[in-house]
N, C-alpha and C. Protein backbone atom coordinates (compact mmCIF):
# COMPACT_ATOMS: atom_id res chain seq x y z
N UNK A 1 5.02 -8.08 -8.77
CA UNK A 1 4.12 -7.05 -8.31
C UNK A 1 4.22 -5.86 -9.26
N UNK A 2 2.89 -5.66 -9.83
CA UNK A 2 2.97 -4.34 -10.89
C UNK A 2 2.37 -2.60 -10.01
N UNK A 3 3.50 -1.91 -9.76
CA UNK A 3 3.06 -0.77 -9.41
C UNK A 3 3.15 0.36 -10.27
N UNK A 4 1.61 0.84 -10.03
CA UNK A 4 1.10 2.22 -11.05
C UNK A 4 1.47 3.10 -9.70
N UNK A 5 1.82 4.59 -10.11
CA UNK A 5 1.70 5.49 -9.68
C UNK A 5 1.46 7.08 -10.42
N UNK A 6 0.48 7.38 -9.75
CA UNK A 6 0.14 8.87 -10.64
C UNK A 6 -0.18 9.83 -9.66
N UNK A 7 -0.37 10.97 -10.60
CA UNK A 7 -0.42 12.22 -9.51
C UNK A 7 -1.76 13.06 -9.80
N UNK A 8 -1.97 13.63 -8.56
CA UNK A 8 -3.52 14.45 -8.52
C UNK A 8 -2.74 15.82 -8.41
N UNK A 9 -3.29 16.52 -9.45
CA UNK A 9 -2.41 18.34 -9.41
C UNK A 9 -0.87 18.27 -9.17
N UNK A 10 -0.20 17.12 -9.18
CA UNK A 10 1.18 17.03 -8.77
C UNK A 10 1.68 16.36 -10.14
N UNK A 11 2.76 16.60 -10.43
CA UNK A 11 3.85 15.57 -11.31
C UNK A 11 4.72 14.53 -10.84
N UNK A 12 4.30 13.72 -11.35
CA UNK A 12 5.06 12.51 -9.54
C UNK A 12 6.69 12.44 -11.16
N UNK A 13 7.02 12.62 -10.35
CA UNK A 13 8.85 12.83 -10.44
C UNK A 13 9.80 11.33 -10.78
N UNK A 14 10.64 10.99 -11.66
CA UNK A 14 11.29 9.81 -11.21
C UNK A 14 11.81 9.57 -9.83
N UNK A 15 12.58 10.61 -9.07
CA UNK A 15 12.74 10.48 -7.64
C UNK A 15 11.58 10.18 -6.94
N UNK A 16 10.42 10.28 -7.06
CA UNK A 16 9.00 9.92 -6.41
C UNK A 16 9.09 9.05 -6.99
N UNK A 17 8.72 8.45 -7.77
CA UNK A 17 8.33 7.24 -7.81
C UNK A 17 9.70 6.27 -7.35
N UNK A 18 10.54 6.55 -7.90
CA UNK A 18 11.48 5.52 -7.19
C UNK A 18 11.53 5.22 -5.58
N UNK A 19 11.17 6.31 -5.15
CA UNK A 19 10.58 6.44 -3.79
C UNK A 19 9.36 5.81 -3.02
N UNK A 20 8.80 5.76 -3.80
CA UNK A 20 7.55 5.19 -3.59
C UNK A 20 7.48 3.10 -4.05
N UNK A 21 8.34 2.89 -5.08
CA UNK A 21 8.91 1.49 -5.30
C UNK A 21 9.69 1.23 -4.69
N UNK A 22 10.39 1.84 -3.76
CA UNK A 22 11.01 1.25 -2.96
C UNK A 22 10.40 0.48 -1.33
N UNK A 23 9.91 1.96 -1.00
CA UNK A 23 8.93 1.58 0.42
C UNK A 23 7.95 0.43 -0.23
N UNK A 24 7.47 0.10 -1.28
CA UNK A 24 6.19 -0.58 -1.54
C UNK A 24 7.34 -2.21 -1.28
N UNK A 25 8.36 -2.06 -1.76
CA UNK A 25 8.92 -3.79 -1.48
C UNK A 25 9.19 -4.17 -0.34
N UNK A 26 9.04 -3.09 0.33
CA UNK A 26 9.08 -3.95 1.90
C UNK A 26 7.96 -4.65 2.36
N UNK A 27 6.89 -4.15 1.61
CA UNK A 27 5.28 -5.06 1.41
C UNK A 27 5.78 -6.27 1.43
N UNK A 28 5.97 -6.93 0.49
CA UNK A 28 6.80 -8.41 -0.04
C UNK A 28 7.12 -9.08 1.03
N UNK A 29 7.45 -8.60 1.40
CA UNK A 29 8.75 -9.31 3.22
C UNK A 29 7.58 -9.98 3.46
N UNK A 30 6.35 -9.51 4.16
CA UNK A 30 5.07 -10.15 4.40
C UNK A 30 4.11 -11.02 4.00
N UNK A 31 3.82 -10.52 2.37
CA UNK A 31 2.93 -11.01 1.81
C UNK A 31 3.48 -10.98 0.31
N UNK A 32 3.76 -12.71 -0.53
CA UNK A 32 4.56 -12.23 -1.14
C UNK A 32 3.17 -12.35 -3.00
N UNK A 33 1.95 -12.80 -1.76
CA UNK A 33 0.94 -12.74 -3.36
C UNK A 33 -0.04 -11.54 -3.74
N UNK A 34 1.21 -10.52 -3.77
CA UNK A 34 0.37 -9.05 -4.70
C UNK A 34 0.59 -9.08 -5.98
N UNK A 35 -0.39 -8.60 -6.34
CA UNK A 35 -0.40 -8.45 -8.15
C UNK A 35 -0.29 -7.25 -8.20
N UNK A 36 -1.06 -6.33 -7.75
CA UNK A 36 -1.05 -4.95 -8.25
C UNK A 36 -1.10 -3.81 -7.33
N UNK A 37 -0.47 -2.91 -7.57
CA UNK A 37 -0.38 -1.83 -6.45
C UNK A 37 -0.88 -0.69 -7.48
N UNK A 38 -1.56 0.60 -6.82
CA UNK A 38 -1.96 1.43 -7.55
C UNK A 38 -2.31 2.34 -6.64
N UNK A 39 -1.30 3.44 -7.05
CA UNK A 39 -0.77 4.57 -5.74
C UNK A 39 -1.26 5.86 -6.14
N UNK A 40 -2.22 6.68 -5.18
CA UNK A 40 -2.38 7.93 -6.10
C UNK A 40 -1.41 8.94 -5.19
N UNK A 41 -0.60 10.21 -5.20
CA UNK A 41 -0.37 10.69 -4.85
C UNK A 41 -1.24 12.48 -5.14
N UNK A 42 -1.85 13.06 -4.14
CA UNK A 42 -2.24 14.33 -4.12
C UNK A 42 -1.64 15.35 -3.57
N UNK A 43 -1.99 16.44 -4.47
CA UNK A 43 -1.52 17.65 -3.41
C UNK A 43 -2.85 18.65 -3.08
N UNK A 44 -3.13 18.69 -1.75
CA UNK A 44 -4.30 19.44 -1.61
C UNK A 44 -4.24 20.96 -0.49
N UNK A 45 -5.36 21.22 -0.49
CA UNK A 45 -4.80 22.96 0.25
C UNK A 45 -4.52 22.79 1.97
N UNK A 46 -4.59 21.73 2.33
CA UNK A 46 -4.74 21.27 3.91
C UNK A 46 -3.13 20.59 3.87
N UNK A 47 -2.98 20.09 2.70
CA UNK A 47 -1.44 19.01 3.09
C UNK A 47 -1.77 18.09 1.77
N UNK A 48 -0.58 17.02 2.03
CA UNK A 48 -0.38 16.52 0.94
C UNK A 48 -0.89 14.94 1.23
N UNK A 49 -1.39 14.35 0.23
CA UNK A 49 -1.92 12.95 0.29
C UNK A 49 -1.52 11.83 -0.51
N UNK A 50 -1.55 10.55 0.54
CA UNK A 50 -1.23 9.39 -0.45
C UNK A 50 -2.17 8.52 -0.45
N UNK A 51 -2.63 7.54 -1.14
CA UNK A 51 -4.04 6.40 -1.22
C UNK A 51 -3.04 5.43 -2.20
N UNK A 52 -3.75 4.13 -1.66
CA UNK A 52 -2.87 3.42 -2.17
C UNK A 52 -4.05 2.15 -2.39
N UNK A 53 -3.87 1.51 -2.94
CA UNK A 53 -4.70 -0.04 -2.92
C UNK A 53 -4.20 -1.20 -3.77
N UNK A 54 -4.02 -2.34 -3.00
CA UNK A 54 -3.47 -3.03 -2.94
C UNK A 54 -4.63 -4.43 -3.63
N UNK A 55 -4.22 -5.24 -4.84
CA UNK A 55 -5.26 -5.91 -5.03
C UNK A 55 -4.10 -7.53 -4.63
N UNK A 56 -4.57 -8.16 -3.77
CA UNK A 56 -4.47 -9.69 -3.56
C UNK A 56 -5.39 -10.38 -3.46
N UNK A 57 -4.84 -11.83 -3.84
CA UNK A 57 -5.83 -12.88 -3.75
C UNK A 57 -7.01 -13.25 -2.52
N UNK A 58 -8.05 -12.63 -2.56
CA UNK A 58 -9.65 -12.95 -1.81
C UNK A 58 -9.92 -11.45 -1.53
N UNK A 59 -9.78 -10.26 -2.31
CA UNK A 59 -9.94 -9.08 -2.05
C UNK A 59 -8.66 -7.67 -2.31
N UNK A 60 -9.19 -6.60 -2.33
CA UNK A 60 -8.62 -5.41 -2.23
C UNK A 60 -8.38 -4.71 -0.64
N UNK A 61 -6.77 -4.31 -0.71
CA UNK A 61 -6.95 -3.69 0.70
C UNK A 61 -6.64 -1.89 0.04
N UNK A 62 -6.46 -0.77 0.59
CA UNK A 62 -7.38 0.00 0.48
C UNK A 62 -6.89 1.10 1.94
N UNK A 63 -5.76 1.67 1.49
CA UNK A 63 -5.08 2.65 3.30
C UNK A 63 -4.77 4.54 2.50
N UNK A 64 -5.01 4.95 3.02
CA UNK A 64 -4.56 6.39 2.63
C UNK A 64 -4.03 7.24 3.68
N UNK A 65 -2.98 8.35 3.58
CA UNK A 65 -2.71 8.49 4.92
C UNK A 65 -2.59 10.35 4.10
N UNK A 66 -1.90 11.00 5.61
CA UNK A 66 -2.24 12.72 4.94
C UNK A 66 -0.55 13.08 5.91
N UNK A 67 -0.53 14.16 5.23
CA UNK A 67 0.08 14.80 5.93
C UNK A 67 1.36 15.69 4.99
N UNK A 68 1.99 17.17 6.00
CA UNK A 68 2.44 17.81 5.37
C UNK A 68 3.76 17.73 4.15
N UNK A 69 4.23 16.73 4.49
CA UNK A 69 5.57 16.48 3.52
C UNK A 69 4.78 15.24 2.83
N UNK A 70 5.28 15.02 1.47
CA UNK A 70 4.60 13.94 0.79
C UNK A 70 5.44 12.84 0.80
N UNK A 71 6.51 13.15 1.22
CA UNK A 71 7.42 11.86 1.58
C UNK A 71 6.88 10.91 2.90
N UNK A 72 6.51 11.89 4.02
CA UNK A 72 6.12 11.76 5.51
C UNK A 72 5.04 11.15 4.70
N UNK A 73 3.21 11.17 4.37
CA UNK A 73 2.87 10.87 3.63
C UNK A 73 2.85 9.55 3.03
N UNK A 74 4.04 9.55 2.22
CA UNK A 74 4.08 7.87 1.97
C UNK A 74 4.77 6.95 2.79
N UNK A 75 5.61 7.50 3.69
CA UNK A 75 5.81 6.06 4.56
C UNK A 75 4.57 6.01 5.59
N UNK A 76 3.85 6.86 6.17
CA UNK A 76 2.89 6.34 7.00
C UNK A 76 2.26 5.94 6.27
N UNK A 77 1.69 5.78 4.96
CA UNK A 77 1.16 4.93 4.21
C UNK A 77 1.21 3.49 4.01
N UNK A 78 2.83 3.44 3.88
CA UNK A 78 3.09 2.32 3.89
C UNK A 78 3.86 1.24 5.25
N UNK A 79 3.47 2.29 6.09
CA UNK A 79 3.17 1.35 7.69
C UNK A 79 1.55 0.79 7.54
N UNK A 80 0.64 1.78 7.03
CA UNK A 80 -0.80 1.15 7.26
C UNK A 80 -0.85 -0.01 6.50
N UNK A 81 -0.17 -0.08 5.59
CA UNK A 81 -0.41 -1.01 4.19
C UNK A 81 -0.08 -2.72 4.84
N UNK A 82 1.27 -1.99 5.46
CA UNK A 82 2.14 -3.37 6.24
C UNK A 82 1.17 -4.03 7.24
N UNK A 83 1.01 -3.27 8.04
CA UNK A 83 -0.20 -3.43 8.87
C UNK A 83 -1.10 -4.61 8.70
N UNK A 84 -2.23 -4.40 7.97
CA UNK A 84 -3.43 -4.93 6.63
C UNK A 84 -2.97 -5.58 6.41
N UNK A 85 -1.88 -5.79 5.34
CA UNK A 85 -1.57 -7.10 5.17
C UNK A 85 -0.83 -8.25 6.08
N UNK A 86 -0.40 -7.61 7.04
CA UNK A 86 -0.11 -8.87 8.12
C UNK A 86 -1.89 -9.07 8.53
N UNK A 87 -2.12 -8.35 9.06
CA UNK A 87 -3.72 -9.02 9.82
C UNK A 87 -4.23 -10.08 8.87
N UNK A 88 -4.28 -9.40 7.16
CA UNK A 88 -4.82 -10.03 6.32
C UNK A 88 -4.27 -11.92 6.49
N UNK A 89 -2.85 -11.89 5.90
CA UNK A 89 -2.39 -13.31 6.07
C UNK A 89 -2.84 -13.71 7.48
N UNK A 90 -2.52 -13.50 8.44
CA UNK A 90 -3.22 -13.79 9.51
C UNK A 90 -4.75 -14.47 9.70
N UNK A 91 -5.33 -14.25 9.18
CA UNK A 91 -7.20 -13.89 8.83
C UNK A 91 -6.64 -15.56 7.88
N UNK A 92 -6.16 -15.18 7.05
CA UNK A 92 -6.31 -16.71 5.79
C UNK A 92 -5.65 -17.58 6.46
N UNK A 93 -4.58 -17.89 7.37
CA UNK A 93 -3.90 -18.72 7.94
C UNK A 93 -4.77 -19.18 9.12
N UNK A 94 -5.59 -18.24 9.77
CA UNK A 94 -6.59 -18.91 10.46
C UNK A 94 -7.43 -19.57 10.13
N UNK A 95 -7.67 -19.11 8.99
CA UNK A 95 -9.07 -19.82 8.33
C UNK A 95 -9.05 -21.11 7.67
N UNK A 96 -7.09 -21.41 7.02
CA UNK A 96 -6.89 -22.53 6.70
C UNK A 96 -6.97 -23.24 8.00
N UNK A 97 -6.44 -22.88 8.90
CA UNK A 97 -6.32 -23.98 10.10
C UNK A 97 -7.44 -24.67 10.58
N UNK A 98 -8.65 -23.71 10.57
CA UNK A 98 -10.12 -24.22 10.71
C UNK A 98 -10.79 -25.24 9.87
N UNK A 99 -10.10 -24.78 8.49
CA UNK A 99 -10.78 -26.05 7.81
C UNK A 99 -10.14 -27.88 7.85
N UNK A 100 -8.66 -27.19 8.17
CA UNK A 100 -7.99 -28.64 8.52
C UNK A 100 -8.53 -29.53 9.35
N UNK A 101 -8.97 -28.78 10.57
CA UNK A 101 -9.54 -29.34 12.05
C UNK A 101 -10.35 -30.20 11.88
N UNK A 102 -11.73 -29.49 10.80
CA UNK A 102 -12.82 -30.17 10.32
C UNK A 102 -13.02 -31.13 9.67
C-alpha cells in the first residue's frame, strides 16, 4: 500500500505523517487489496481537516472528516475509512456469492 500525504496551508511534519501511517495500517486488517492511499491534511478558519481516498480494486472510496485537533481529525477519519471498506468487501463477497448460485 503506497501512502501520499500532503498539506493544505499546513506542513505535515514527520511526526504527522508517521501518524497518519500508522492509523492507515489498521485499514489492512480488513481489506488487504489497497494500492494507494492519498491523504490531504488542511488547516482551515472553522477547524482542522482530513480527506483521504482510498483507490481499490472496482473503484475509489473517498471519507473526510473535520474537527478541532488534527490528530482528533485523523482518527475519525480513519474510523470512516474502516467503515467503507468493510461494507465495501461485504458488497463484493455478496456479489461473488450470487454469481456462484447462478
Amino acid at each position: 500500500m503506497q501512502i501520499n500525504v500532503s498539506g493544505h496551508h499546513i506542513e505535515v511534519t514527520g511526526s504527522l505523517r508517521q501518524y497518519v501511517e500508522t492509523k492507515l495500517e489498521r485499514l489492512e486488517r480488513h481489506y488487504d487489496q489497497i494500492t494507494n492511499v492519498h491523504v490531504i491534511l488542511r488547516v482551515e478558519k472553522q477547524g482542522q481537516k482530513a480527506e483521504a481516498t482510498i483507490r481499490i480494486q472496482g473503484g475509489d472510496i473517498f471519507a473526510e472528516a473535520e474537527s478541532d485537533d488534527l490528530y482528533a481529525a485523523i482518527d475519525m477519519l480513519v474510523d470512516k475509512l474502516d467503515r467503507q471498506l468493510i461494507k465495501q468487501k461485504e458488497k463484493m463477497k455478496d456479489h461473488k456469492a450470487r454469481d456462484t448460485i447462478r
